[in-house]
C-alpha atoms as a PDB file:
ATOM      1  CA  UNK A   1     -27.489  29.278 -26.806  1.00  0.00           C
ATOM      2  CA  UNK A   2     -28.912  30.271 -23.299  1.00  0.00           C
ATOM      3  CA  UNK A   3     -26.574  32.487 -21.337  1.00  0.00           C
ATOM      4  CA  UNK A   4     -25.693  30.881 -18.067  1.00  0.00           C
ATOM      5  CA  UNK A   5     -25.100  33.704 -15.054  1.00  0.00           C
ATOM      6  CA  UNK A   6     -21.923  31.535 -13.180  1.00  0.00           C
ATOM      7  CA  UNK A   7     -22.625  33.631 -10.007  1.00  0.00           C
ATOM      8  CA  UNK A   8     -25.509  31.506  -9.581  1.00  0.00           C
ATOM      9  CA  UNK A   9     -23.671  28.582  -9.497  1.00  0.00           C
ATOM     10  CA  UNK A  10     -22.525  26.837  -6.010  1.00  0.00           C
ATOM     11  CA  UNK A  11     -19.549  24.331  -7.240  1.00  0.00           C
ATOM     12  CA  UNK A  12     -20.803  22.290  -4.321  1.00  0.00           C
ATOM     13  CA  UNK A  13     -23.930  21.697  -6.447  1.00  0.00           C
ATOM     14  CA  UNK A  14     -21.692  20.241  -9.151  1.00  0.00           C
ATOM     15  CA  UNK A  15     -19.814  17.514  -6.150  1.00  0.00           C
ATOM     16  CA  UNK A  16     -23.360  16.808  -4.893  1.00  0.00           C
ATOM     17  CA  UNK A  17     -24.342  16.221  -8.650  1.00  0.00           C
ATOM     18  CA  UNK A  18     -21.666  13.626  -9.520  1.00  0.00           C
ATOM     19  CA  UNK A  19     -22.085  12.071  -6.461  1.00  0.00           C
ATOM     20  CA  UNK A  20     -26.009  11.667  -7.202  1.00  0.00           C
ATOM     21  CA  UNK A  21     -25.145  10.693 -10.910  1.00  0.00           C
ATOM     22  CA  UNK A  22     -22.562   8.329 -10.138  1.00  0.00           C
ATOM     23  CA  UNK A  23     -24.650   6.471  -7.028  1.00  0.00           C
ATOM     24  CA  UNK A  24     -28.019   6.509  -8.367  1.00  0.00           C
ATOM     25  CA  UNK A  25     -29.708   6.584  -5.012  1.00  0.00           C
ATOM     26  CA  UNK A  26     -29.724   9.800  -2.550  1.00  0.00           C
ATOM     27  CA  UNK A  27     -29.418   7.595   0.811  1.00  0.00           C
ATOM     28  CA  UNK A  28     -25.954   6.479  -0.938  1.00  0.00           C
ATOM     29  CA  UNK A  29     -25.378   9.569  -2.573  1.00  0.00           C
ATOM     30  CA  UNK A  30     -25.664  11.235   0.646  1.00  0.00           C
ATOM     31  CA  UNK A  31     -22.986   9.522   3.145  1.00  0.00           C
ATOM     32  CA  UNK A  32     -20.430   9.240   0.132  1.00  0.00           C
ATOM     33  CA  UNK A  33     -21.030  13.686   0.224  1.00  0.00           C
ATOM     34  CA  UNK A  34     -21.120  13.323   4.380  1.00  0.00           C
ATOM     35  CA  UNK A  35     -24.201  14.832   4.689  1.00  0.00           C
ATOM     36  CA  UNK A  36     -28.086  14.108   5.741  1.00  0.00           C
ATOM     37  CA  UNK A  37     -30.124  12.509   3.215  1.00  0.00           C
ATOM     38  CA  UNK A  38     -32.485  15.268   3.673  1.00  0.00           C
ATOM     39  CA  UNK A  39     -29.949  17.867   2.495  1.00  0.00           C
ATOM     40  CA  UNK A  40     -28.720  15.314  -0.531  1.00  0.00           C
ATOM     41  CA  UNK A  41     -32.528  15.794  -1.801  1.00  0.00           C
ATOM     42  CA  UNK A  42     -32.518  19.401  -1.484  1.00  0.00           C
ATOM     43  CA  UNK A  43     -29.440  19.527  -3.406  1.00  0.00           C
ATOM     44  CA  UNK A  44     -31.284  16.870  -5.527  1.00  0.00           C
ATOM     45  CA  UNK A  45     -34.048  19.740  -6.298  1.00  0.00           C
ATOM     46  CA  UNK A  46     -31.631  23.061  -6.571  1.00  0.00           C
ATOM     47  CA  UNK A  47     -30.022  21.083  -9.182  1.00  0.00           C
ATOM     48  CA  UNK A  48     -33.451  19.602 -11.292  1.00  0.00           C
ATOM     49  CA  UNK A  49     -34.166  23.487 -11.063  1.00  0.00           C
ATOM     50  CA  UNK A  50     -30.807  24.684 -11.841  1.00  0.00           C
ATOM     51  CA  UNK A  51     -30.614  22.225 -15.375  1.00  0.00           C
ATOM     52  CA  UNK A  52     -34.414  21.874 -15.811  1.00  0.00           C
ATOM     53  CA  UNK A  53     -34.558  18.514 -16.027  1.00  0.00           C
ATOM     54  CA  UNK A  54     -35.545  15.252 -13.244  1.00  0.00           C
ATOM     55  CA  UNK A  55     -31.552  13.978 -13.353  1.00  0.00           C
ATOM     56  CA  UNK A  56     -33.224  10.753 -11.454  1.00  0.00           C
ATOM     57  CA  UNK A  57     -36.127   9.282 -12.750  1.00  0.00           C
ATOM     58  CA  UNK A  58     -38.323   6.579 -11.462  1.00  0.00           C
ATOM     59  CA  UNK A  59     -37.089   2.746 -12.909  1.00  0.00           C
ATOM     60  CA  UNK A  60     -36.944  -0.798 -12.468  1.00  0.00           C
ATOM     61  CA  UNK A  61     -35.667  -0.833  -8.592  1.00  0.00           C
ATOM     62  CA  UNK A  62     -34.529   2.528  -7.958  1.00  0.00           C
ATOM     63  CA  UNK A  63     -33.990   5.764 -10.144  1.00  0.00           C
ATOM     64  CA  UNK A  64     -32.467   5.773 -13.146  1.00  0.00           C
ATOM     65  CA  UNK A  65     -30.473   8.714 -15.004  1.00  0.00           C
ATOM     66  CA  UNK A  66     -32.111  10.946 -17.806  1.00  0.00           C
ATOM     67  CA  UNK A  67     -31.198  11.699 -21.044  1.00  0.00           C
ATOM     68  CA  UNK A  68     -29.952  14.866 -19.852  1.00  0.00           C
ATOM     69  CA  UNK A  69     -27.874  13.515 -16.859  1.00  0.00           C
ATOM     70  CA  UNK A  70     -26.012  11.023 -19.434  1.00  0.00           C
ATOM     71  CA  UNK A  71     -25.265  14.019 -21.275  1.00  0.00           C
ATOM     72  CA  UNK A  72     -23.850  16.054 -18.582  1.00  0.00           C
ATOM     73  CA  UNK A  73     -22.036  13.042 -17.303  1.00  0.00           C
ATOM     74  CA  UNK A  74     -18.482  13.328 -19.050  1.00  0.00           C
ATOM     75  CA  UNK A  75     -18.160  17.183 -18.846  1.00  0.00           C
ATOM     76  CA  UNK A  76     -19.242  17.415 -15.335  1.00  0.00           C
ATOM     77  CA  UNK A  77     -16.031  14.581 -14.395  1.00  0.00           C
ATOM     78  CA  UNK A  78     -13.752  16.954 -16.709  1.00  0.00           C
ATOM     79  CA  UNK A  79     -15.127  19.972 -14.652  1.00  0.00           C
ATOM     80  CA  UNK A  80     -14.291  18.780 -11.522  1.00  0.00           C
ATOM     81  CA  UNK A  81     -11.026  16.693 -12.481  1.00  0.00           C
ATOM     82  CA  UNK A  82      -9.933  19.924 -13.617  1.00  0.00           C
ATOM     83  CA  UNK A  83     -10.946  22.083 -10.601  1.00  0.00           C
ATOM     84  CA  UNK A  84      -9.413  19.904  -8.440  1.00  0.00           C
ATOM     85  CA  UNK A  85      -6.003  19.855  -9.936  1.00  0.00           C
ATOM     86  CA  UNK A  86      -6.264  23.364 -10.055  1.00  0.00           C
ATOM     87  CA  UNK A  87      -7.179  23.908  -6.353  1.00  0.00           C
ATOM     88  CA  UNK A  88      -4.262  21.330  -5.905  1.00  0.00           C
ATOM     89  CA  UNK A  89      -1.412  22.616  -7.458  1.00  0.00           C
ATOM     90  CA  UNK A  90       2.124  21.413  -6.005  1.00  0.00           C
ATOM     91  CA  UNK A  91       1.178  22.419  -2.526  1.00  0.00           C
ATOM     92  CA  UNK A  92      -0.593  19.037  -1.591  1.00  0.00           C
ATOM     93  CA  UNK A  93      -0.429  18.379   2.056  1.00  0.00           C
ATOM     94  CA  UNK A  94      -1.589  14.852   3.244  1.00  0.00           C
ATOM     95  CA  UNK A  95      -1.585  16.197   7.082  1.00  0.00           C
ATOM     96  CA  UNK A  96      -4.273  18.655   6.241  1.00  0.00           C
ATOM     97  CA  UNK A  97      -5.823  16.687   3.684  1.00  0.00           C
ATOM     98  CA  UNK A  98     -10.051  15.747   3.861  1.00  0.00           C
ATOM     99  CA  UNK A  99     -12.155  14.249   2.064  1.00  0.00           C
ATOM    100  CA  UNK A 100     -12.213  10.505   0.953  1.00  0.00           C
ATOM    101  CA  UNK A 101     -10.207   8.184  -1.704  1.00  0.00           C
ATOM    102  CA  UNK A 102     -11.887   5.834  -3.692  1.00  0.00           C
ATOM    103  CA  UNK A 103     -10.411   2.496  -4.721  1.00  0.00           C
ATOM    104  CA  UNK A 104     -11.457  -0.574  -6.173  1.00  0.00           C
ATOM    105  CA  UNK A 105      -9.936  -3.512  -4.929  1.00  0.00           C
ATOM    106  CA  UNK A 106     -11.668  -7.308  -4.626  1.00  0.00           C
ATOM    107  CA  UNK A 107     -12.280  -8.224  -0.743  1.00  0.00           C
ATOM    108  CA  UNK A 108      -9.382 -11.005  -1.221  1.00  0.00           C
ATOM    109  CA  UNK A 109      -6.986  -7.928  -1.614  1.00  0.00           C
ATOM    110  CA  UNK A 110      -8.780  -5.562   0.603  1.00  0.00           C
ATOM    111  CA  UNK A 111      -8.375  -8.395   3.494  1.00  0.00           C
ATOM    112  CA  UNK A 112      -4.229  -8.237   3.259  1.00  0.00           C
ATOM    113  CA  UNK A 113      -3.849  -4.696   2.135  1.00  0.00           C
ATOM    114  CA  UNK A 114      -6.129  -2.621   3.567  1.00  0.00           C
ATOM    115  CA  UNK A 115      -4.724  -2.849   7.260  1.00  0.00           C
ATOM    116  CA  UNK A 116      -1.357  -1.713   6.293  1.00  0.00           C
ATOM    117  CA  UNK A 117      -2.826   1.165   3.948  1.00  0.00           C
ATOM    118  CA  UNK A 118      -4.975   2.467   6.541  1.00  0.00           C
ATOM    119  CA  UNK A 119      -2.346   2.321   9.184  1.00  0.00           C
ATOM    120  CA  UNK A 120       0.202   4.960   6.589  1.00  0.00           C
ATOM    121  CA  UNK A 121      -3.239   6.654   6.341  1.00  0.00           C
ATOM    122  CA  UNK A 122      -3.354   7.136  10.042  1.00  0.00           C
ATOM    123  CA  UNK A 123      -0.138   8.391   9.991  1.00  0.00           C
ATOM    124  CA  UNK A 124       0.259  10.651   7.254  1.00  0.00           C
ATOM    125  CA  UNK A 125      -3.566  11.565   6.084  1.00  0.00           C
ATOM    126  CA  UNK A 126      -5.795  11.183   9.707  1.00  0.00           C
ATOM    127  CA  UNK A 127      -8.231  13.298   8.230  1.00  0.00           C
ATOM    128  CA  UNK A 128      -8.566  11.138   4.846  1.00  0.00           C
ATOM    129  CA  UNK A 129     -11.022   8.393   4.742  1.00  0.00           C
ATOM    130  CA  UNK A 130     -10.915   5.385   2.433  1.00  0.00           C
ATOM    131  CA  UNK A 131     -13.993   3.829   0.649  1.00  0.00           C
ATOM    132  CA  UNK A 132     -13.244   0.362  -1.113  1.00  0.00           C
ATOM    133  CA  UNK A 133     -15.316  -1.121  -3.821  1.00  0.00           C
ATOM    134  CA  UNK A 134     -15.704  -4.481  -5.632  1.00  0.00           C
ATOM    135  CA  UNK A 135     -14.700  -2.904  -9.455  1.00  0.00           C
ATOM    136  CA  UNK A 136     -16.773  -5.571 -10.718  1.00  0.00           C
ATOM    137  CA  UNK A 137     -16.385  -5.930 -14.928  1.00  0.00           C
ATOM    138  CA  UNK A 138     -15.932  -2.077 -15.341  1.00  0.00           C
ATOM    139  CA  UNK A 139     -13.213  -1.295 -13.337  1.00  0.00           C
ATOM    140  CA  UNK A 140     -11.055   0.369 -15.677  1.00  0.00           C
ATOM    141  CA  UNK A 141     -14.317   2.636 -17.158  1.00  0.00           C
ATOM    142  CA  UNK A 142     -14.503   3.407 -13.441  1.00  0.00           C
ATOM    143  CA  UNK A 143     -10.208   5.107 -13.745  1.00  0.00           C
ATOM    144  CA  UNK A 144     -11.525   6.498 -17.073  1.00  0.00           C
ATOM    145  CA  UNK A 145     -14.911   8.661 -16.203  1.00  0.00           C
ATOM    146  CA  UNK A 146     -12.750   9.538 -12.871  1.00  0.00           C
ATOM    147  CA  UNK A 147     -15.645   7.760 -10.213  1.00  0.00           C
ATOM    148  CA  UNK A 148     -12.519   5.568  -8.703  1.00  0.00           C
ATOM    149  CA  UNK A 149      -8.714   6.571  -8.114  1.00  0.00           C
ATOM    150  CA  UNK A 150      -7.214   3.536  -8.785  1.00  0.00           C
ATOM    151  CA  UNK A 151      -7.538   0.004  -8.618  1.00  0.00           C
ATOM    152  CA  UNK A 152      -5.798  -2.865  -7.468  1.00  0.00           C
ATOM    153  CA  UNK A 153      -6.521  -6.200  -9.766  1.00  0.00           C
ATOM    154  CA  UNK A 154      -4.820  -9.128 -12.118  1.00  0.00           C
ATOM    155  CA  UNK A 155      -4.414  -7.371 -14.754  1.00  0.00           C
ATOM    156  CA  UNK A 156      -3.162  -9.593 -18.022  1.00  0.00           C
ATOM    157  CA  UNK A 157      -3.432  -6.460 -20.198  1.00  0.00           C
ATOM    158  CA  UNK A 158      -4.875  -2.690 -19.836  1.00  0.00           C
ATOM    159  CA  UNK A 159      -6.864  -0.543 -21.913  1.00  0.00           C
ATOM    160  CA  UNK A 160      -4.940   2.572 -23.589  1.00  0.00           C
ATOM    161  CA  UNK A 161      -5.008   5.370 -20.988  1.00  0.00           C
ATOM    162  CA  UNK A 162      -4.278   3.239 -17.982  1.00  0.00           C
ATOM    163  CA  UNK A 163      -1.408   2.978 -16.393  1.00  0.00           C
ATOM    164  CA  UNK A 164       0.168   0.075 -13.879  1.00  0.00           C
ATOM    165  CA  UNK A 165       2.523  -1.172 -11.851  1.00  0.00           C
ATOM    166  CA  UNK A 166       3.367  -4.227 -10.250  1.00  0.00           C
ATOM    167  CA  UNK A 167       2.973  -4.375  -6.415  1.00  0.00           C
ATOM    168  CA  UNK A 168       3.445  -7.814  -5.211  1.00  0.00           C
ATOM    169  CA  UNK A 169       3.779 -10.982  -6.265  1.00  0.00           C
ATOM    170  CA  UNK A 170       1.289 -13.981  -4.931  1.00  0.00           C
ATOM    171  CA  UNK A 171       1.185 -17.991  -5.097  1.00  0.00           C
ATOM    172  CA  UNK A 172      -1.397 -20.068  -4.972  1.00  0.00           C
ATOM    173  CA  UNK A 173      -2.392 -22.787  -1.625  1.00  0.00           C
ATOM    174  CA  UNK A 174      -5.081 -25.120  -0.693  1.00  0.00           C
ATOM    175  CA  UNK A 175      -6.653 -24.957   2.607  1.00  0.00           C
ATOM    176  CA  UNK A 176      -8.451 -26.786   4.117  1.00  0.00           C
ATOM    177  CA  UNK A 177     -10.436 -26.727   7.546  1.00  0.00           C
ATOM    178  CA  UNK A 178      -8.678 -28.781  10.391  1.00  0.00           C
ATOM    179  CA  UNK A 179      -9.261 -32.472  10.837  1.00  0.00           C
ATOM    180  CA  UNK A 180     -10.597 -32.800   7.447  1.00  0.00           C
ATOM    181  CA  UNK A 181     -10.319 -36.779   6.215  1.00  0.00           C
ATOM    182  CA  UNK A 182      -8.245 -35.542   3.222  1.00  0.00           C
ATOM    183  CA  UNK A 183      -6.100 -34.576   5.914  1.00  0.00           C
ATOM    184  CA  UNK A 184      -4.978 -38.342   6.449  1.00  0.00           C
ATOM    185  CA  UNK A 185      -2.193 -38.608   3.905  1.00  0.00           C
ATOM    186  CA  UNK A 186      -0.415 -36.887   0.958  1.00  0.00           C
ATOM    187  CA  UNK A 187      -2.938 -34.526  -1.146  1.00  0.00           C
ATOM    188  CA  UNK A 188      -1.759 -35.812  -4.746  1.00  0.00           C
ATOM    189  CA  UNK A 189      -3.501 -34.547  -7.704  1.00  0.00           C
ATOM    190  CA  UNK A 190      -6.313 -37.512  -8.008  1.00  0.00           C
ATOM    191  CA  UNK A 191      -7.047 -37.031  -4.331  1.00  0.00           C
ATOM    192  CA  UNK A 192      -7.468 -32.998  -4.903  1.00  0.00           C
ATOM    193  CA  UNK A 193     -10.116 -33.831  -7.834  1.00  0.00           C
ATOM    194  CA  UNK A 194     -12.116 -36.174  -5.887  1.00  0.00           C
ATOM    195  CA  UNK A 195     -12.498 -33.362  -3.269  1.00  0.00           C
ATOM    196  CA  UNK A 196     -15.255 -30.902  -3.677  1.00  0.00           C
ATOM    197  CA  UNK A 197     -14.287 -27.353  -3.821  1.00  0.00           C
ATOM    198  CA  UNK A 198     -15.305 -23.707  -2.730  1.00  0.00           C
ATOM    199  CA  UNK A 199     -14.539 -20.722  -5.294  1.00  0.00           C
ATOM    200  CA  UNK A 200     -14.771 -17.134  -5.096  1.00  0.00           C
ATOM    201  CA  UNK A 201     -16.202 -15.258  -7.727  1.00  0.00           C
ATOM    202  CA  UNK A 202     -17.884 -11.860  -7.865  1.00  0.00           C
ATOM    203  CA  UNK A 203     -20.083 -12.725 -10.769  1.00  0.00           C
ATOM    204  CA  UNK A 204     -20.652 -16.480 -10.295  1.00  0.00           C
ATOM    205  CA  UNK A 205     -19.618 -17.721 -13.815  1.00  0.00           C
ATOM    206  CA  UNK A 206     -16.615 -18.226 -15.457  1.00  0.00           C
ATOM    207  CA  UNK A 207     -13.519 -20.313 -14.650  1.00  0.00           C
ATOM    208  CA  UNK A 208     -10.787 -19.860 -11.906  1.00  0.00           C
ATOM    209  CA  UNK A 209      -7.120 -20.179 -12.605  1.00  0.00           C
ATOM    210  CA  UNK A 210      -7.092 -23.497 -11.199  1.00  0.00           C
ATOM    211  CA  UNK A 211      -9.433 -24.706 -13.353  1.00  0.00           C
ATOM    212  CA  UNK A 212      -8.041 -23.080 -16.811  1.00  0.00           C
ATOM    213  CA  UNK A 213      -4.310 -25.518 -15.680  1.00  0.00           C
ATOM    214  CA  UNK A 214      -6.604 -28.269 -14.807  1.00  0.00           C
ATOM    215  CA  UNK A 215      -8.089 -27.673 -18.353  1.00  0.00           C
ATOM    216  CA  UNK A 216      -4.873 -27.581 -20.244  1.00  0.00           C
ATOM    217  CA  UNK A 217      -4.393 -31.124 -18.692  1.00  0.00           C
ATOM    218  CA  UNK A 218      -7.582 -32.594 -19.602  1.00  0.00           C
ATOM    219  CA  UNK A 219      -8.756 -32.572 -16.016  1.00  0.00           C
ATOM    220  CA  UNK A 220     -11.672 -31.843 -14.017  1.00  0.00           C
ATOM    221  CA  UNK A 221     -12.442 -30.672 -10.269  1.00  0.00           C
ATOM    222  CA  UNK A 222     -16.055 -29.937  -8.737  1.00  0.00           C
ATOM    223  CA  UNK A 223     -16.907 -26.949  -8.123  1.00  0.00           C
ATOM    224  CA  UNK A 224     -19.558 -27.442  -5.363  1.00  0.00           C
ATOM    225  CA  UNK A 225     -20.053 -24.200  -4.284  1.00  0.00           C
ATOM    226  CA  UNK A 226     -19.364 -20.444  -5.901  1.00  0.00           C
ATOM    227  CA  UNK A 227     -19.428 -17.605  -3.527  1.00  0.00           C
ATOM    228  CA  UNK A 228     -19.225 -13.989  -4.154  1.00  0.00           C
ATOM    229  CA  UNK A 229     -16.624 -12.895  -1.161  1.00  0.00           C
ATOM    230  CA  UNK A 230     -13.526 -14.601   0.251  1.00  0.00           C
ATOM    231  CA  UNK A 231     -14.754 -14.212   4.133  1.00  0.00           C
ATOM    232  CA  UNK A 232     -18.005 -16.173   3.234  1.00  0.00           C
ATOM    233  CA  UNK A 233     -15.876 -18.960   1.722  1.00  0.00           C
ATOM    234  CA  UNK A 234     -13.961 -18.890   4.547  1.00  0.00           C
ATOM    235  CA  UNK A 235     -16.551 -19.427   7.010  1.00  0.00           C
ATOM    236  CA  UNK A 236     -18.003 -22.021   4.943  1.00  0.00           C
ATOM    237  CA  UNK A 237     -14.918 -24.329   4.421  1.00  0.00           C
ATOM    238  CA  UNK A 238     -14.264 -24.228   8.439  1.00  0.00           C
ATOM    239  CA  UNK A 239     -17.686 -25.603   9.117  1.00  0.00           C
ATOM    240  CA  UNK A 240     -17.928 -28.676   5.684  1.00  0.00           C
ATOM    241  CA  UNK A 241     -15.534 -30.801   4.010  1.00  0.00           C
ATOM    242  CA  UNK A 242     -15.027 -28.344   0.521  1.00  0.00           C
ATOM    243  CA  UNK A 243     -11.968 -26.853   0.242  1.00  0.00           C
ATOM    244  CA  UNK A 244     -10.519 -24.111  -1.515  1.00  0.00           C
ATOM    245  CA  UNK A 245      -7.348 -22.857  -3.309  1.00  0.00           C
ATOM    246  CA  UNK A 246      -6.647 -19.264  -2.805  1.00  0.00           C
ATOM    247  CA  UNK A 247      -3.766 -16.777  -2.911  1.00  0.00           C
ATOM    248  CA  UNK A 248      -0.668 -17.797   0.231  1.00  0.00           C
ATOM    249  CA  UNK A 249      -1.569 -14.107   1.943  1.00  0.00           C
ATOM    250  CA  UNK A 250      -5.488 -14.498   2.432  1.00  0.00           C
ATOM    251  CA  UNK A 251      -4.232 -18.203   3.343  1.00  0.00           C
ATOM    252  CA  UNK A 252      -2.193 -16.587   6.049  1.00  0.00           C
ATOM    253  CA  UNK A 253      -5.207 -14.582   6.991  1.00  0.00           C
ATOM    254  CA  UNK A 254      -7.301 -17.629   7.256  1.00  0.00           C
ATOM    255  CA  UNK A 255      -4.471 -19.054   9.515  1.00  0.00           C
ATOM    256  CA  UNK A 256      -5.039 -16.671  11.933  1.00  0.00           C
ATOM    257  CA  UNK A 257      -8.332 -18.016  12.832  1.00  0.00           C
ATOM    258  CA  UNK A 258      -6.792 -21.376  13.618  1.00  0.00           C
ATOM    259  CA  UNK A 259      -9.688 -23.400  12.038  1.00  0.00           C
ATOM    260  CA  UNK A 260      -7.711 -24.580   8.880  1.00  0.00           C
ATOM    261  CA  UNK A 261      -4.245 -26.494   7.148  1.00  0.00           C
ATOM    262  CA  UNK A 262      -2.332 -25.103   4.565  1.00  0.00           C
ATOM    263  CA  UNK A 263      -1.100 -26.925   2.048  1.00  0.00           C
ATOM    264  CA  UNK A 264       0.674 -26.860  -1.776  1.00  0.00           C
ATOM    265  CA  UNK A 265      -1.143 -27.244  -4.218  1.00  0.00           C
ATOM    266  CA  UNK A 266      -1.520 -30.940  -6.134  1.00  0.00           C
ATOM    267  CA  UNK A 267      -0.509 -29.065  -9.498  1.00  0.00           C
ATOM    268  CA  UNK A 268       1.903 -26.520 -10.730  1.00  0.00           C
ATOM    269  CA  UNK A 269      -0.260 -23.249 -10.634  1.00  0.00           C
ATOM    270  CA  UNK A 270       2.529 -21.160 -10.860  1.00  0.00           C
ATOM    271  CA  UNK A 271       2.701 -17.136  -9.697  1.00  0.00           C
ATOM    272  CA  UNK A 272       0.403 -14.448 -10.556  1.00  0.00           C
ATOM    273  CA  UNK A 273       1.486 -10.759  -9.867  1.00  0.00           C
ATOM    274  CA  UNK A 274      -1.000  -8.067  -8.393  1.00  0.00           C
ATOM    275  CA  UNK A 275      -0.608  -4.510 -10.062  1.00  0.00           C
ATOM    276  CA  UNK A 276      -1.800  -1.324  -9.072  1.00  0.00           C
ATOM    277  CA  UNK A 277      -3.897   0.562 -11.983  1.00  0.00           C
ATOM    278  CA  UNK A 278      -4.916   4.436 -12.328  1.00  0.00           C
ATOM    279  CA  UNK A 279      -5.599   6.490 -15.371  1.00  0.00           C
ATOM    280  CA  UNK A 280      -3.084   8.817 -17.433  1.00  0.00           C
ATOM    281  CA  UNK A 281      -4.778  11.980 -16.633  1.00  0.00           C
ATOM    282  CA  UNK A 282      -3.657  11.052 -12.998  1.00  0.00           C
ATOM    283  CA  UNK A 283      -0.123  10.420 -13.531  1.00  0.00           C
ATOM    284  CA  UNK A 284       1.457  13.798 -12.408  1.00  0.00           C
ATOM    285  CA  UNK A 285      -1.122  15.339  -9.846  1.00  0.00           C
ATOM    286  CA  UNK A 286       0.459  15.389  -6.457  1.00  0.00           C
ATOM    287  CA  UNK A 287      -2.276  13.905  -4.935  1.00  0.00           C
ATOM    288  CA  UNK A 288      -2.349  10.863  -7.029  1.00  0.00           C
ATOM    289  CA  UNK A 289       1.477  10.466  -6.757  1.00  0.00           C
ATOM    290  CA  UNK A 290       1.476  10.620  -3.224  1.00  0.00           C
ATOM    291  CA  UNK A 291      -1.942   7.663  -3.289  1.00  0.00           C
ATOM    292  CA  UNK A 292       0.687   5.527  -5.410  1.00  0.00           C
ATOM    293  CA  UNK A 293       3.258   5.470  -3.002  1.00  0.00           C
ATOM    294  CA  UNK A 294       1.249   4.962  -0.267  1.00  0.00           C
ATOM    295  CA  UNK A 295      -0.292   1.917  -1.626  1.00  0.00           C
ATOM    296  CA  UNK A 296       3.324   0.823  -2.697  1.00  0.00           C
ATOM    297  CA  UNK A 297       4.288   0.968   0.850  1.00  0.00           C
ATOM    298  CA  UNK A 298       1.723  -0.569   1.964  1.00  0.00           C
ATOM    299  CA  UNK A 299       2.224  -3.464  -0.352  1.00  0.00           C
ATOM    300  CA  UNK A 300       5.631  -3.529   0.935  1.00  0.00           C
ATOM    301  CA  UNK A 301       4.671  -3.782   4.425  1.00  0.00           C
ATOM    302  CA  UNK A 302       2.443  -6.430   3.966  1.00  0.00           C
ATOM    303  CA  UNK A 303       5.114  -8.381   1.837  1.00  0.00           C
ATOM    304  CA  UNK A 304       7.699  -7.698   4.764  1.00  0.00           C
ATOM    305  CA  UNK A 305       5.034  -9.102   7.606  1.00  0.00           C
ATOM    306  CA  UNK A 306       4.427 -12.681   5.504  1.00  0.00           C
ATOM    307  CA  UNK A 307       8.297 -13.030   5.226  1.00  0.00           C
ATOM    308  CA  UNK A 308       8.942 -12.207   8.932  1.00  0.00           C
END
């Protein structure tokens, strides 16, 4: 085995790596590490030197990792998982704090959480900075490999190694923009199915809640129109005749804008409950702790505006 002289190493190299690794792309790689893109690439080269190998390599639409950079993938997250709690300790101090939390939320949640989260950030973190992500289908490999620090989802069951907890509870309503003919008298079910409807999905297939109860019925709706973010549906229902049956707090968001009516639902959809998700490894590091109840709060807060 080669001998490897640690002097030589800069443990920046190894941030600048993951960051590289995990992004793909050194624009993106770059602004996640706060620095110019022309500095990301030198890193980019120090570390092909330093490993002797591309790391990025040319592929369909962008650069893709090497054999090598797969390889180095799960040490290098132990590495710096483990440096960090080490740095950390018990003397964690949110005032002082830098550097930037990660979480993956869908922008339906992001729309009714974020504000309060960000305004505890203000308070107790200023010097913290938030970056939200869609988790897409892997959010929980994201909690594993250590890329995200937690997520907040509908989660019907987690993977071993995750943990959860609940953080609010949500109902279901139909909006619908204002003036809209449907508007005229009481929406009963058949009137809701002869409707056509807007839903928001990330990946564009699959069915929403409403229509796995319409299914259990032996009903149908339409589904005219599937859109990948709630603020585009949103914009699109004030301006046609769809509508669309979302959570009661992003319907209270969509209030604001006075464009639309809020109504119950034609069926029994019942509640769902929101939970906040982070990995094991996680569980005791003061830094994480201190995330989770900040998030808590913030779910609190936002709870304690829509009942005021």
């Amino acid at each position: 085995m080669r001998e490897v002289d640690l002097r030589r190493l800069d443990l920046n190299l190894l941030v600048a790596l993951e960051a590289l690794l995990d992004e793909k792309n050194v624009t993106r790689a770059a602004q996640r590490l706060g620095m110019s893109q022309p500095a990301a690439s030198r890193a980019l080269g120090r570390l092909r030197a330093l490993f002797s190998d591309a790391l990025l390599v040319d592929g369909p639409g962008g650069y893709v990792l090497s054999a090598r950079a797969e390889e180095l993938r799960p040490a290098l997250r132990r590495i710096l998982a483990g440096v960090s709690e080490m740095l950390e300790g018990n003397a964690f101090d949110p005032a002082t704090t830098t550097g930037r939390i990660r979480l993956l939320m869908q922008d339906l949640q992001a729309a009714v959480l974020a504000p309060h989260l960000l305004a505890r950030l203000a308070r107790e973190a200023p010097s913290l900075d938030l970056d939200i992500v869609a988790p897409g289908t892997n959010g929980f490999e994201a909690l594993e490999h250590g890329t995200a620090d937690a997520m907040v989802a509908l989660i019907d069951d987690a993977p071993v190694g995750i943990q959860r907890r609940r953080l609010y509870d949500e109902q279901l309503v139909t909006i619908m923009r204002a003036h809209h003919p449907a508007l005229a008298g009481k929406l009963t079910l058949d009137r809701f199915l002869a409707l056509e409807h807007i839903v928001v999905s990330v990946t564009g297939i699959g069915a929403a809640p409403v229509d796995e109860v319409l299914a259990r019925m032996g009903r149908t709706r339409r589904v005219k129109l599937r859109v990948p973010n709630f603020f585009a549906a949103v914009e699109i229902a004030a301006r046609s005749d769809l509508v669309m049956t979302l959570p009661a707090s992003l319907a209270r968001v969509a209030a604001d804008m006075r464009r639309f009516v809020s109504l119950p639902p034609a069926l029994d959809l019942g509640r769902f409950t929101m939970s906040l998700a982070w990995h094991a490894r996680q569980q005791d590091a003061p830094r994480h702790i201190w995330l989770r109840r900040m998030i808590v709060a913030a779910a609190a807060d936002m709870s304690e505006e829509a009942a005021s």
